[in-house]
PDB file of N, CA and C in Angstrom:
ATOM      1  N   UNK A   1      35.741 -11.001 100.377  1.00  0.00           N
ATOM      2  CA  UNK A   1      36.933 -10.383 100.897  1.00  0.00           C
ATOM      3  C   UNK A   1      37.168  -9.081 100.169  1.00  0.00           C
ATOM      4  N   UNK A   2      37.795  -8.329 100.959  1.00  0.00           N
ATOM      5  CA  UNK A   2      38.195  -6.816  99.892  1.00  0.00           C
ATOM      6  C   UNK A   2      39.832  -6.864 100.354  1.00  0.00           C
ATOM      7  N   UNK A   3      40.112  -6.257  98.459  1.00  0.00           N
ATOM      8  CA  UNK A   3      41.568  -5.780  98.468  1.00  0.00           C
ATOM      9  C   UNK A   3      41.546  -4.785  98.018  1.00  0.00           C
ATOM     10  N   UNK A   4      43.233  -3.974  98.052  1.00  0.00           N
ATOM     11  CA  UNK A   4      43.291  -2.934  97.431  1.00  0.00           C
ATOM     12  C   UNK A   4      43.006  -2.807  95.826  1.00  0.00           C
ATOM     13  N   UNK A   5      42.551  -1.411  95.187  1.00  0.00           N
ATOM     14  CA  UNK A   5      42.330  -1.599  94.210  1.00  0.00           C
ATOM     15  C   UNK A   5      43.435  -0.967  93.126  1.00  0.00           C
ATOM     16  N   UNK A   6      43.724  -1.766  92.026  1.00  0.00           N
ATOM     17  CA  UNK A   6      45.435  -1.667  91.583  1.00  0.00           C
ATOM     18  C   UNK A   6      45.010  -0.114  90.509  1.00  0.00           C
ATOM     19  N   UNK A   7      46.216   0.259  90.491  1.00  0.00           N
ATOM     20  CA  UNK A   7      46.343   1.651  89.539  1.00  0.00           C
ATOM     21  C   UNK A   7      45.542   1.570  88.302  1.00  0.00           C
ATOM     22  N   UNK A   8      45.363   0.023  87.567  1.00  0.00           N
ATOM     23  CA  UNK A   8      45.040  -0.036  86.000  1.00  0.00           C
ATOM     24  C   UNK A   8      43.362  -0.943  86.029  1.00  0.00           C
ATOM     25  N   UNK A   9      43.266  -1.064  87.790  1.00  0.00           N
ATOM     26  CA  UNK A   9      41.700  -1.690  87.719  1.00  0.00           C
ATOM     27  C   UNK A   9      40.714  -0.686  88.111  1.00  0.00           C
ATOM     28  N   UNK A  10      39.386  -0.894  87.556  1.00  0.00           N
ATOM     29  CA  UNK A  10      38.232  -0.498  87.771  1.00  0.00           C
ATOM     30  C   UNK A  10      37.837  -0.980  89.236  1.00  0.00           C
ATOM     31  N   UNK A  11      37.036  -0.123  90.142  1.00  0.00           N
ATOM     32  CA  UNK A  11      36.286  -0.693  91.209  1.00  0.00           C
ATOM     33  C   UNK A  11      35.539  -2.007  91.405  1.00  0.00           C
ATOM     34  N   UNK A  12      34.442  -1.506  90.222  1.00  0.00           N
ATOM     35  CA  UNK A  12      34.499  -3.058  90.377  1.00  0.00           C
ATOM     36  C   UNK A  12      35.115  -4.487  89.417  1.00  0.00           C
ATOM     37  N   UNK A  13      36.207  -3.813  89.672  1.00  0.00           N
ATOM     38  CA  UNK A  13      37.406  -5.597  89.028  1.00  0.00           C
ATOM     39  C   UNK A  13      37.612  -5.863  87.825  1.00  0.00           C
ATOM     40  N   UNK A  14      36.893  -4.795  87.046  1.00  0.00           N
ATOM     41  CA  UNK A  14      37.265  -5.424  85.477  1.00  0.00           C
ATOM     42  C   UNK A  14      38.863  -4.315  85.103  1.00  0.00           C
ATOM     43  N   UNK A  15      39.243  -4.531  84.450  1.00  0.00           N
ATOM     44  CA  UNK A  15      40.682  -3.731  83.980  1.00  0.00           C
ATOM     45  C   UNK A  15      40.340  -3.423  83.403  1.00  0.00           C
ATOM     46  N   UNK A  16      41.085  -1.622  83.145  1.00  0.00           N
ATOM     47  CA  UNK A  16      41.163  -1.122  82.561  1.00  0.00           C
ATOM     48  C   UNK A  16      42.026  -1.050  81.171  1.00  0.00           C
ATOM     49  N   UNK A  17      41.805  -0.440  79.802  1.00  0.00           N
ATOM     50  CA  UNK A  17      42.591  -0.305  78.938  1.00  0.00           C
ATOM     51  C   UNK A  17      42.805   1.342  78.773  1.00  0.00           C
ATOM     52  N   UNK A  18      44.100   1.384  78.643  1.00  0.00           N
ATOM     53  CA  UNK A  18      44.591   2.939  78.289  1.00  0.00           C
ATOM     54  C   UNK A  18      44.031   3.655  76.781  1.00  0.00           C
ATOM     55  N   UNK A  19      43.281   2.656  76.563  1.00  0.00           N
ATOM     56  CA  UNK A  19      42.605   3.180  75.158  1.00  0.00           C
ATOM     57  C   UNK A  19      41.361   3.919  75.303  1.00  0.00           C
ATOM     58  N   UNK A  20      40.585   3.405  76.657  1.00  0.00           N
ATOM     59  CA  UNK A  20      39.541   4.139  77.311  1.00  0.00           C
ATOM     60  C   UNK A  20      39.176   5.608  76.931  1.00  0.00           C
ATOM     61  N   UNK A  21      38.161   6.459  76.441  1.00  0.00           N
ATOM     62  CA  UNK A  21      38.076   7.637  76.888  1.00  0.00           C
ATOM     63  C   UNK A  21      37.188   7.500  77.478  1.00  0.00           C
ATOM     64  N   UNK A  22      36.940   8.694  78.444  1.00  0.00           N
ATOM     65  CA  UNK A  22      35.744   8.896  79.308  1.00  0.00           C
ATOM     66  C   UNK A  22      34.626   9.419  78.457  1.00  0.00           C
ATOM     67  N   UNK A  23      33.152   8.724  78.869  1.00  0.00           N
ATOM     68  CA  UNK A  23      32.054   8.921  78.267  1.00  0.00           C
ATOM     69  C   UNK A  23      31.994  10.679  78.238  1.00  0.00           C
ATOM     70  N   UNK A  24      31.439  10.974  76.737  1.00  0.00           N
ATOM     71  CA  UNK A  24      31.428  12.466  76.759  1.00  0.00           C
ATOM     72  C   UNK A  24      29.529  12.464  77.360  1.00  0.00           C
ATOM     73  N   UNK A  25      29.627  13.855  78.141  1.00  0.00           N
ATOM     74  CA  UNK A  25      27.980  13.838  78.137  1.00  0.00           C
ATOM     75  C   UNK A  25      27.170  14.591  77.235  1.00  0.00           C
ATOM     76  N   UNK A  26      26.223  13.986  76.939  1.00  0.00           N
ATOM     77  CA  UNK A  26      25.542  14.340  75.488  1.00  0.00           C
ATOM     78  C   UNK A  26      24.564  15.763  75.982  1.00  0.00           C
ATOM     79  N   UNK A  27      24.599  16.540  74.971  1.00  0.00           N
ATOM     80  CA  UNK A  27      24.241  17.662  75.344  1.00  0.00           C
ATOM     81  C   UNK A  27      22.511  18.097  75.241  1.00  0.00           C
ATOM     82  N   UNK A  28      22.006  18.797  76.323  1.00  0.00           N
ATOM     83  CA  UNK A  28      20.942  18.635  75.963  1.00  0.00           C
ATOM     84  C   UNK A  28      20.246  19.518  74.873  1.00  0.00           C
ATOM     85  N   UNK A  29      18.839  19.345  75.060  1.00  0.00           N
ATOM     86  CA  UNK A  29      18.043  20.084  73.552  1.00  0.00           C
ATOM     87  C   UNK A  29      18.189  21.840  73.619  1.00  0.00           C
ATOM     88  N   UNK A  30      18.455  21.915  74.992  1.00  0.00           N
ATOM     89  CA  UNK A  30      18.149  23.299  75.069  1.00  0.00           C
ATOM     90  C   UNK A  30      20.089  24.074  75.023  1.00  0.00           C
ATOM     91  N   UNK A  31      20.620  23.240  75.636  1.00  0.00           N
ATOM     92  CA  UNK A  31      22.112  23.374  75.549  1.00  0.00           C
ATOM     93  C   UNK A  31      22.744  23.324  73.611  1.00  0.00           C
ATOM     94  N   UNK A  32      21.796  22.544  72.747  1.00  0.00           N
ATOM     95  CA  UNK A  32      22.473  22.460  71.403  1.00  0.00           C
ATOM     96  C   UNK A  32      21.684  23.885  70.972  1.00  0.00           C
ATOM     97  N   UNK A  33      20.543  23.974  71.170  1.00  0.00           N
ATOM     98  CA  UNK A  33      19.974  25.396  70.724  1.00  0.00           C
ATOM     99  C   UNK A  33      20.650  26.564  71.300  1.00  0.00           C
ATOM    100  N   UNK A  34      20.940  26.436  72.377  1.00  0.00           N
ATOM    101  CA  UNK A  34      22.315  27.415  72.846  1.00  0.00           C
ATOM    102  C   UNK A  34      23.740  28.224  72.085  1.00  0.00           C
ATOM    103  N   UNK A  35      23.935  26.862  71.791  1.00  0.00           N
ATOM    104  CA  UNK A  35      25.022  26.938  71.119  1.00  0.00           C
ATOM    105  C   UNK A  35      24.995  27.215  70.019  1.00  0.00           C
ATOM    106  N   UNK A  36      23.688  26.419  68.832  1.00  0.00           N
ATOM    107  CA  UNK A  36      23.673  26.912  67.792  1.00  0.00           C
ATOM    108  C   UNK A  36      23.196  28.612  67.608  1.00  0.00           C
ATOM    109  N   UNK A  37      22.351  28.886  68.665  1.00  0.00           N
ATOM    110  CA  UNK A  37      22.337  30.860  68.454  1.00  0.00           C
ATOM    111  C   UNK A  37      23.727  31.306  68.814  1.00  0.00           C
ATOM    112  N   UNK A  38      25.190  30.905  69.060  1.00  0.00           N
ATOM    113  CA  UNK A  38      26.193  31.520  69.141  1.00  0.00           C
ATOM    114  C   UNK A  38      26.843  31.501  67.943  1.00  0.00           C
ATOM    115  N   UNK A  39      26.357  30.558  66.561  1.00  0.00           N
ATOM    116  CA  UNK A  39      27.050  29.972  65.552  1.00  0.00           C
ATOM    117  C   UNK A  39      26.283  30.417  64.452  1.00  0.00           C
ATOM    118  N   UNK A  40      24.869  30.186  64.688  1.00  0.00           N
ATOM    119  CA  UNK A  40      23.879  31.095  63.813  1.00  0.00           C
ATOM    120  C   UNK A  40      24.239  32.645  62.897  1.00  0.00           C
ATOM    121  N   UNK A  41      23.108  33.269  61.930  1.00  0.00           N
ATOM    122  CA  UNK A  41      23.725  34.606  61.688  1.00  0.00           C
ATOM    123  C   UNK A  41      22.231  34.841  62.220  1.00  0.00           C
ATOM    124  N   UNK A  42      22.638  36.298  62.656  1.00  0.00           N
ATOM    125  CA  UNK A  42      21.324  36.898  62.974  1.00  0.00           C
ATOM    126  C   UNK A  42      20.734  37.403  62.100  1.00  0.00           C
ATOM    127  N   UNK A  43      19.104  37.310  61.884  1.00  0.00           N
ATOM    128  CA  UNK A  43      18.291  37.599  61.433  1.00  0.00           C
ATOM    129  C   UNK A  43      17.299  36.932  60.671  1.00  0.00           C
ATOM    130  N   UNK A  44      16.603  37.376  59.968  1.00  0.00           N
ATOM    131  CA  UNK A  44      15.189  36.636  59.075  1.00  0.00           C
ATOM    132  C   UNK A  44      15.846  35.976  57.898  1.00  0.00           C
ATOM    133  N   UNK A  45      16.153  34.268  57.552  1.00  0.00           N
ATOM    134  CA  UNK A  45      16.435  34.437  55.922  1.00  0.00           C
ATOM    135  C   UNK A  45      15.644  34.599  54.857  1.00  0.00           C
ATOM    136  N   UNK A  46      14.082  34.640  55.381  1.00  0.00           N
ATOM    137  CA  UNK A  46      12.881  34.438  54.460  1.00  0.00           C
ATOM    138  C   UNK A  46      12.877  36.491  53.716  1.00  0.00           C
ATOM    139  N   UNK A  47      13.827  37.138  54.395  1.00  0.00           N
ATOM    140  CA  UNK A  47      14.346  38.403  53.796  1.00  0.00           C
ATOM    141  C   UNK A  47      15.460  38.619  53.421  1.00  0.00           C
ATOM    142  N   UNK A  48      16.260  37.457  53.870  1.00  0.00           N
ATOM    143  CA  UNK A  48      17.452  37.773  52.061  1.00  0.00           C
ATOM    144  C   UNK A  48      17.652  36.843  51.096  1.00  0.00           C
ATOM    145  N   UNK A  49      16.617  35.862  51.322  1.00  0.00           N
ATOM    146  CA  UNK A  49      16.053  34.930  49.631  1.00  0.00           C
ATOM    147  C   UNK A  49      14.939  34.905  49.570  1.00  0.00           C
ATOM    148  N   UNK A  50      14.752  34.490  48.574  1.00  0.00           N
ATOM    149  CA  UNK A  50      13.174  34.586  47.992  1.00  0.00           C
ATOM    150  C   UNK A  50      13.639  33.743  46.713  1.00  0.00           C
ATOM    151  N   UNK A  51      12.351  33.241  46.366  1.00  0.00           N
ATOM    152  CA  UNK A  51      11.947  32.375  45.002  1.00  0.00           C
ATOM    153  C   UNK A  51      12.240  30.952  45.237  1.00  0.00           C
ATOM    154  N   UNK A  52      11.765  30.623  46.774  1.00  0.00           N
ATOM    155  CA  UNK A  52      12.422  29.451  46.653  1.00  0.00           C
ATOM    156  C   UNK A  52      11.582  28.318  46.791  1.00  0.00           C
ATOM    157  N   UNK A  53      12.152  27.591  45.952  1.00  0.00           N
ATOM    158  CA  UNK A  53      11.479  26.494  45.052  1.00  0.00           C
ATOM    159  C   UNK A  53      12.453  24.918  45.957  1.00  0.00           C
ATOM    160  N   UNK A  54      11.618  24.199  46.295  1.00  0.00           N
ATOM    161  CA  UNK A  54      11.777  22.721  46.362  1.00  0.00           C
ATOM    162  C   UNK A  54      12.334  22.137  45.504  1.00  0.00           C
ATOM    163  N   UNK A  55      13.522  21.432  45.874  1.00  0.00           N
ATOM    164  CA  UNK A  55      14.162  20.228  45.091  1.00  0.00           C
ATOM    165  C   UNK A  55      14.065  18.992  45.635  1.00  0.00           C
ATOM    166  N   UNK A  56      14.326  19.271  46.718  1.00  0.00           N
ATOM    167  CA  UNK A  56      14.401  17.353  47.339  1.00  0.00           C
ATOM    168  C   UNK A  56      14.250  17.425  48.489  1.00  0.00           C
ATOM    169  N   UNK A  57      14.202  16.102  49.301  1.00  0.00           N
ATOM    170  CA  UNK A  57      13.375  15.898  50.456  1.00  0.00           C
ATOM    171  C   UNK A  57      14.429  15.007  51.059  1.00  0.00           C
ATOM    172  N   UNK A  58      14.629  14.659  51.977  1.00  0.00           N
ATOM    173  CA  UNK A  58      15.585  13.286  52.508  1.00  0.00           C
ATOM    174  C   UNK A  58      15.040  13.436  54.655  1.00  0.00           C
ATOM    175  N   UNK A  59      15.895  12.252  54.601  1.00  0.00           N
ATOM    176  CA  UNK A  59      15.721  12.187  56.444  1.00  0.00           C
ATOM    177  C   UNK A  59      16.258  13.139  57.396  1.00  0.00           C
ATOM    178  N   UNK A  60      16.553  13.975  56.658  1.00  0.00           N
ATOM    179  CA  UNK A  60      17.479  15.181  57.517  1.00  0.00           C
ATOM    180  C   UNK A  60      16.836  16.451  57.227  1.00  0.00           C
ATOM    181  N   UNK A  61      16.181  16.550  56.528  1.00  0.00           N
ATOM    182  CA  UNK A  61      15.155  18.371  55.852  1.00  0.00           C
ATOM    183  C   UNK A  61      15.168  18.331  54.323  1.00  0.00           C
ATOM    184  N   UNK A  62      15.058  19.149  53.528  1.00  0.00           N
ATOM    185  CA  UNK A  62      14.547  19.559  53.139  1.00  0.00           C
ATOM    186  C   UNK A  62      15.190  20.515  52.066  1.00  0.00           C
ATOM    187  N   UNK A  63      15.348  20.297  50.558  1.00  0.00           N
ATOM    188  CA  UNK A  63      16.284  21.262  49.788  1.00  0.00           C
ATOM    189  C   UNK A  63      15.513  22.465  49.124  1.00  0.00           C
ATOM    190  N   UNK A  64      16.001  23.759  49.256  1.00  0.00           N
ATOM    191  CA  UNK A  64      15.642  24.065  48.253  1.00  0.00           C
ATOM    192  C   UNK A  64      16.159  24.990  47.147  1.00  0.00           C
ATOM    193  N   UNK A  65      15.619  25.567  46.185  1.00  0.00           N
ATOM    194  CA  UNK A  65      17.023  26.374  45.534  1.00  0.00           C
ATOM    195  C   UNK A  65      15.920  27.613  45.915  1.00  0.00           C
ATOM    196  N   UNK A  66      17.155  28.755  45.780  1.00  0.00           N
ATOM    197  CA  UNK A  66      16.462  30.323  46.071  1.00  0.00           C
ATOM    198  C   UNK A  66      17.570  31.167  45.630  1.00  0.00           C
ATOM    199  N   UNK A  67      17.204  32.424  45.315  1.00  0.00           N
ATOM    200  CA  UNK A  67      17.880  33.924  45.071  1.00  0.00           C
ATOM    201  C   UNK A  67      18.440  34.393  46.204  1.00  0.00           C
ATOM    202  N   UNK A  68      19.391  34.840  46.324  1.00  0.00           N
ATOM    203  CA  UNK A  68      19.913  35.851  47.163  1.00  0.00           C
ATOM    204  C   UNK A  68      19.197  37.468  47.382  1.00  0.00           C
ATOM    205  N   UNK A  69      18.682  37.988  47.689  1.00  0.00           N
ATOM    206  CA  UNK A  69      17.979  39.151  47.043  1.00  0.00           C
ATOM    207  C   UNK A  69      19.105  40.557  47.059  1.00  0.00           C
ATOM    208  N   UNK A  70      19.855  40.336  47.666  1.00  0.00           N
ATOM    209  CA  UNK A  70      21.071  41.539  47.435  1.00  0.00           C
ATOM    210  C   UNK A  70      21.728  40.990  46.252  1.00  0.00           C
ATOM    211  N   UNK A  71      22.475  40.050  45.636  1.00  0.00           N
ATOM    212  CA  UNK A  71      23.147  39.588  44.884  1.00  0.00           C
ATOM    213  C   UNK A  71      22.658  38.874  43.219  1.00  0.00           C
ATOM    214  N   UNK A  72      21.277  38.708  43.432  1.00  0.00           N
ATOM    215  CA  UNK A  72      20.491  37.878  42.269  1.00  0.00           C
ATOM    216  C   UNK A  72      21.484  36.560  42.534  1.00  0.00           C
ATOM    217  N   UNK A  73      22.259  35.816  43.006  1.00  0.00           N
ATOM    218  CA  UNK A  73      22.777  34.606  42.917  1.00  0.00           C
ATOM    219  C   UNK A  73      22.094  33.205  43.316  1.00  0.00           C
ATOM    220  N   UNK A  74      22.085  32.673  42.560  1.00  0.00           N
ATOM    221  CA  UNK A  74      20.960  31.394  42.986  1.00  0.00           C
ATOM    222  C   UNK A  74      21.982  30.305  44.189  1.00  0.00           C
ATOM    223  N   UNK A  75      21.420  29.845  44.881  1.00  0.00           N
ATOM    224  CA  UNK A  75      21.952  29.224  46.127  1.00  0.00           C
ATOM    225  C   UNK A  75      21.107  28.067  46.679  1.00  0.00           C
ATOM    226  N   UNK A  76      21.681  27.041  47.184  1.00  0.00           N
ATOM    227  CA  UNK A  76      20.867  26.041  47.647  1.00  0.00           C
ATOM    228  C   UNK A  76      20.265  26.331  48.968  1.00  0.00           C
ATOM    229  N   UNK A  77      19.381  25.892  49.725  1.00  0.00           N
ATOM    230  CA  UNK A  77      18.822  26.068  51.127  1.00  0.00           C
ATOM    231  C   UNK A  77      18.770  24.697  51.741  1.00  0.00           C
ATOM    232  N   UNK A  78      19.076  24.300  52.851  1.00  0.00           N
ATOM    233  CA  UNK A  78      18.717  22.942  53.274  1.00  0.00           C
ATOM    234  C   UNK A  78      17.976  23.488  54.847  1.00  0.00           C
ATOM    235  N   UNK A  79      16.890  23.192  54.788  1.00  0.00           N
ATOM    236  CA  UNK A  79      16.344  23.350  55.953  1.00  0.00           C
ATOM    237  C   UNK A  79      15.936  21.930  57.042  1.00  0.00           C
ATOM    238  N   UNK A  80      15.935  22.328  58.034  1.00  0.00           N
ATOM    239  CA  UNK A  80      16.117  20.982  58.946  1.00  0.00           C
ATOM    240  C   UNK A  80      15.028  21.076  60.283  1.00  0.00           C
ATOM    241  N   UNK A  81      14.167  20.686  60.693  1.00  0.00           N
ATOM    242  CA  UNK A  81      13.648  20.696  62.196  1.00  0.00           C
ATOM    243  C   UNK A  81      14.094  20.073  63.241  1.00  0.00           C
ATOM    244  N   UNK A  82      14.919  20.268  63.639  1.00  0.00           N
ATOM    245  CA  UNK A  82      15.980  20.293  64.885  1.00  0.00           C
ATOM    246  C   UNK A  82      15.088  19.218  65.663  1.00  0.00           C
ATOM    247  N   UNK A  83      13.944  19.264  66.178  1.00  0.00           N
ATOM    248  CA  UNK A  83      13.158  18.113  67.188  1.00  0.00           C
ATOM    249  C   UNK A  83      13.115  17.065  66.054  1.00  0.00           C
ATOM    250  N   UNK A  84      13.475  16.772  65.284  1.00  0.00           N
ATOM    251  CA  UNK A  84      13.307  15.344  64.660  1.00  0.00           C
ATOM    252  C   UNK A  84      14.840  14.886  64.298  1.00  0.00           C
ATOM    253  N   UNK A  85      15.898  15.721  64.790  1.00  0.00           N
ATOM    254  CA  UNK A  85      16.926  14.824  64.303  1.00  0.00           C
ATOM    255  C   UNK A  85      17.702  14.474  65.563  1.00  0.00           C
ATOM    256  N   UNK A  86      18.249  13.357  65.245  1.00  0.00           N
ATOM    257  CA  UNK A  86      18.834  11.833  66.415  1.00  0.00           C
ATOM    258  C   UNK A  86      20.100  12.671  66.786  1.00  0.00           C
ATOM    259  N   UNK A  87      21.105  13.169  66.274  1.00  0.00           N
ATOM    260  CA  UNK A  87      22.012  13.453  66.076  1.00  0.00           C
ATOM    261  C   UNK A  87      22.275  15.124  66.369  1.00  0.00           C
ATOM    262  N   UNK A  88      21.655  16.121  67.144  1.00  0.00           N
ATOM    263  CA  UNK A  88      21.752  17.417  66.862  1.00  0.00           C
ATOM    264  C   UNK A  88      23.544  17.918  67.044  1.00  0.00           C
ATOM    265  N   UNK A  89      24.159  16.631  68.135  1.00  0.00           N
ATOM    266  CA  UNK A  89      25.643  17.690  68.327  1.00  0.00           C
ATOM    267  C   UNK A  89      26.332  17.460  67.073  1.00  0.00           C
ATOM    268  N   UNK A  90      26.253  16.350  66.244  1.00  0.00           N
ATOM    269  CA  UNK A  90      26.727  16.287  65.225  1.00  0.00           C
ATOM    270  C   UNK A  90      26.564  17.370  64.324  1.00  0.00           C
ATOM    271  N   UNK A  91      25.403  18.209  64.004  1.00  0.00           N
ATOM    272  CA  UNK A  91      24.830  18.851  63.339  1.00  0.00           C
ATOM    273  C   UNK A  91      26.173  20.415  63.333  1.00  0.00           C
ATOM    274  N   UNK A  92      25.733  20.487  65.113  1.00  0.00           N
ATOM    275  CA  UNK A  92      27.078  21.719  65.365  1.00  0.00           C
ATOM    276  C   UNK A  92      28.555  21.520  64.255  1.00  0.00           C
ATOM    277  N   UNK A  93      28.656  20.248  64.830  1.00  0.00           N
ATOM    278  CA  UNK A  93      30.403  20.318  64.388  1.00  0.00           C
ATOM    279  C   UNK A  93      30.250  20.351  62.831  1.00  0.00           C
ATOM    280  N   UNK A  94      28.800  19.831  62.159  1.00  0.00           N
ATOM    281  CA  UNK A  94      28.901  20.008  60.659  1.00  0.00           C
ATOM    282  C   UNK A  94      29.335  21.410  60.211  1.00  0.00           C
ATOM    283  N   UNK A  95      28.459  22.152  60.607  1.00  0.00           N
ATOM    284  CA  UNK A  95      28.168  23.701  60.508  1.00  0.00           C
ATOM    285  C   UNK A  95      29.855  24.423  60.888  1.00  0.00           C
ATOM    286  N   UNK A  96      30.635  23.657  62.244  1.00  0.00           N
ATOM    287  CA  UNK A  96      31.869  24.947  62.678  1.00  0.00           C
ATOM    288  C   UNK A  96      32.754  23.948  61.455  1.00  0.00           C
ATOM    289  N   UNK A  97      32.857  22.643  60.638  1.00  0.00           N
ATOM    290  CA  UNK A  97      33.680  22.462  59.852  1.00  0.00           C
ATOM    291  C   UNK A  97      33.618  22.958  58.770  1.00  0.00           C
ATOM    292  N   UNK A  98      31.949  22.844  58.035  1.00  0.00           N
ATOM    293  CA  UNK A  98      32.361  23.486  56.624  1.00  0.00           C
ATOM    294  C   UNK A  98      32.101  25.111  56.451  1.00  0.00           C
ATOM    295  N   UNK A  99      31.762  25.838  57.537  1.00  0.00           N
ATOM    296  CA  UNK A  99      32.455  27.304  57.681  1.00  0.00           C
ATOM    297  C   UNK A  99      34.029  27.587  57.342  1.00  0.00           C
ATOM    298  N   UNK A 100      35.144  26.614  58.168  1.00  0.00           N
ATOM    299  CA  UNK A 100      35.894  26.793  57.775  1.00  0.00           C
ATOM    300  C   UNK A 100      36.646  26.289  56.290  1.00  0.00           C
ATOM    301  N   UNK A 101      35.845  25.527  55.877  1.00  0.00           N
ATOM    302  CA  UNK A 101      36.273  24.929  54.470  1.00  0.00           C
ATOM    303  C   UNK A 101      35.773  25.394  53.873  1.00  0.00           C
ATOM    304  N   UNK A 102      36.768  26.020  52.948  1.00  0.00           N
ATOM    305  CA  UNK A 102      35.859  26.064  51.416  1.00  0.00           C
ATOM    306  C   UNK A 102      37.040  25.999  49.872  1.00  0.00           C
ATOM    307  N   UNK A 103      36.122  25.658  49.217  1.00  0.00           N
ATOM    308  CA  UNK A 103      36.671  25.143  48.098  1.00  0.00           C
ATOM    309  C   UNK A 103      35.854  25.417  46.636  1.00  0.00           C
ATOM    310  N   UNK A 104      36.592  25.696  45.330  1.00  0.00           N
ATOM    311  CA  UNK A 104      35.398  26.118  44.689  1.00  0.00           C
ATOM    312  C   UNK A 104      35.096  24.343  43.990  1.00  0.00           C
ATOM    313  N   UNK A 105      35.257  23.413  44.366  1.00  0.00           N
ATOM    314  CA  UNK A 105      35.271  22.219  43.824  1.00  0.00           C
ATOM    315  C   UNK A 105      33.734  21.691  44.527  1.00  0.00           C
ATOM    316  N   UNK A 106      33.504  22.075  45.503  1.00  0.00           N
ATOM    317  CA  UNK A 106      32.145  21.473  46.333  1.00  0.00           C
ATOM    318  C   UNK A 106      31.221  22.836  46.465  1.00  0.00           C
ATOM    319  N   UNK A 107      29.830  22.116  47.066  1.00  0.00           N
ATOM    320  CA  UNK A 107      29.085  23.325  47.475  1.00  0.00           C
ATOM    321  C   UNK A 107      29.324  23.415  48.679  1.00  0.00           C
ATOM    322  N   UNK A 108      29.628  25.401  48.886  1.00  0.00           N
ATOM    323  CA  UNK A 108      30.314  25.606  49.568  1.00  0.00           C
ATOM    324  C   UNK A 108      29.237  26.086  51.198  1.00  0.00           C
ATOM    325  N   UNK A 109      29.775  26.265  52.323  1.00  0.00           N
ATOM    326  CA  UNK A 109      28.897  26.712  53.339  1.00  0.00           C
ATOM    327  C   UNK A 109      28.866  28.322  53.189  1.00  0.00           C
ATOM    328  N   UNK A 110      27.775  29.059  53.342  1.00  0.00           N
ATOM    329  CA  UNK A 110      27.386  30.766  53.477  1.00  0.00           C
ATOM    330  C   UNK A 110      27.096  30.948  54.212  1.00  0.00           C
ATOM    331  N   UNK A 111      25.933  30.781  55.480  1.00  0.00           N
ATOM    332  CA  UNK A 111      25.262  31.000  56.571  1.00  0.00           C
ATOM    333  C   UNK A 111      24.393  30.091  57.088  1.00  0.00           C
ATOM    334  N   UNK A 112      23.721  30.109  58.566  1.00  0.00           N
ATOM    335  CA  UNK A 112      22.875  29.305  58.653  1.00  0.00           C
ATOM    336  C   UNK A 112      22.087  30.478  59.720  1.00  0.00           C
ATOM    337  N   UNK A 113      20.658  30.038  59.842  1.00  0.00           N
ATOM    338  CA  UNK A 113      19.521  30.798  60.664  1.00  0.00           C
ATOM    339  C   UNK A 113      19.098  29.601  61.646  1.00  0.00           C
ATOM    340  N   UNK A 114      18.819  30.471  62.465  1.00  0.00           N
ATOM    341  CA  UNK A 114      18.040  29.295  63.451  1.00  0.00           C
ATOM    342  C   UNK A 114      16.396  30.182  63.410  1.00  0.00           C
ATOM    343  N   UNK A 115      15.454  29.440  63.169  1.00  0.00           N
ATOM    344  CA  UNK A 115      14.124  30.106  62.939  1.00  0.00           C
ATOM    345  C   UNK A 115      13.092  29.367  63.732  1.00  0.00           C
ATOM    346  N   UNK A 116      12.769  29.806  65.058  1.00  0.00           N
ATOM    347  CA  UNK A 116      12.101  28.602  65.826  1.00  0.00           C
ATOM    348  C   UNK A 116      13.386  27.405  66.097  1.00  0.00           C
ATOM    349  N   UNK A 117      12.679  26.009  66.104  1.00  0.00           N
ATOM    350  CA  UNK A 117      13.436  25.036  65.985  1.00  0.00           C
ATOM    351  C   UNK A 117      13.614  24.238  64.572  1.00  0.00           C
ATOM    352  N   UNK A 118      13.860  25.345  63.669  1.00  0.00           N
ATOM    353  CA  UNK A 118      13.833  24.770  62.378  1.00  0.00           C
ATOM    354  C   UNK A 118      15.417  25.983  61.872  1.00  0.00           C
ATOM    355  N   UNK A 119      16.342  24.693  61.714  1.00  0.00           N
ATOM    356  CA  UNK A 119      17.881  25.497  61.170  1.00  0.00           C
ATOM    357  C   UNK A 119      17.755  25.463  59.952  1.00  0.00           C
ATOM    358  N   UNK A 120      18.012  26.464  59.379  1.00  0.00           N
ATOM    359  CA  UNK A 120      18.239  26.803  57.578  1.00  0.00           C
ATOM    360  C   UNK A 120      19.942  26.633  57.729  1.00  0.00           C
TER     361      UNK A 120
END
């Protein structure tokens, strides 16, 4: 038999809760690389550091420490290859939050490159 279907039910019959959000759609590979060249800085970073030396390794890229070459200031690098991580939209919102944060209590965000599919 068919009835009408009530304001707070689903089509097919299960109820709804007002707690619901609608599924977000996940963005694709070429849509996050999009976005990250709008968030990116332009240009080469392998020309404004140098000396850079490996510290550590983990499931996400890759540390390393390096010089600034305008400034002599030593600075960390975390480099990442974008086709191996599960998570790339997460990656965005990392990058537009700790741009806006900073604090001299943590290490702080400076820039990021997109180089190929590998984000510094």
């Amino acid at each position: 038999y068919t009835k009408p279907i009530e304001a707070d039910e689903k089509p097919n019959g299960a109820i709804s809760t007002k707690n619901e959000k609608p599924k977000k759609k996940k963005m694709s590979d070429e849509e996050i690389l999009e976005k990250l060249r709008t968030i990116v800085t332009i240009g080469d970073p392998n020309r404004k550091y140098t000396k850079m030396e490996k510290i550590g390794q983990g499931a996400s890229g890759t540390v390393f420490i390096a010089v600034e070459v305008a400034t002599g200031r030593e600075i960390a690098i975390k480099t990442m290859n974008l086709s191996q991580q599960p998570k790339k939209e997460l990656i965005i919102n990392e990058i537009l939050v700790m741009r806006e944060n900073q604090n001299p209590n943590i290490v702080n965000y400076l820039d990021s490159y997109l180089v190929g599919e590998e984000l510094w």
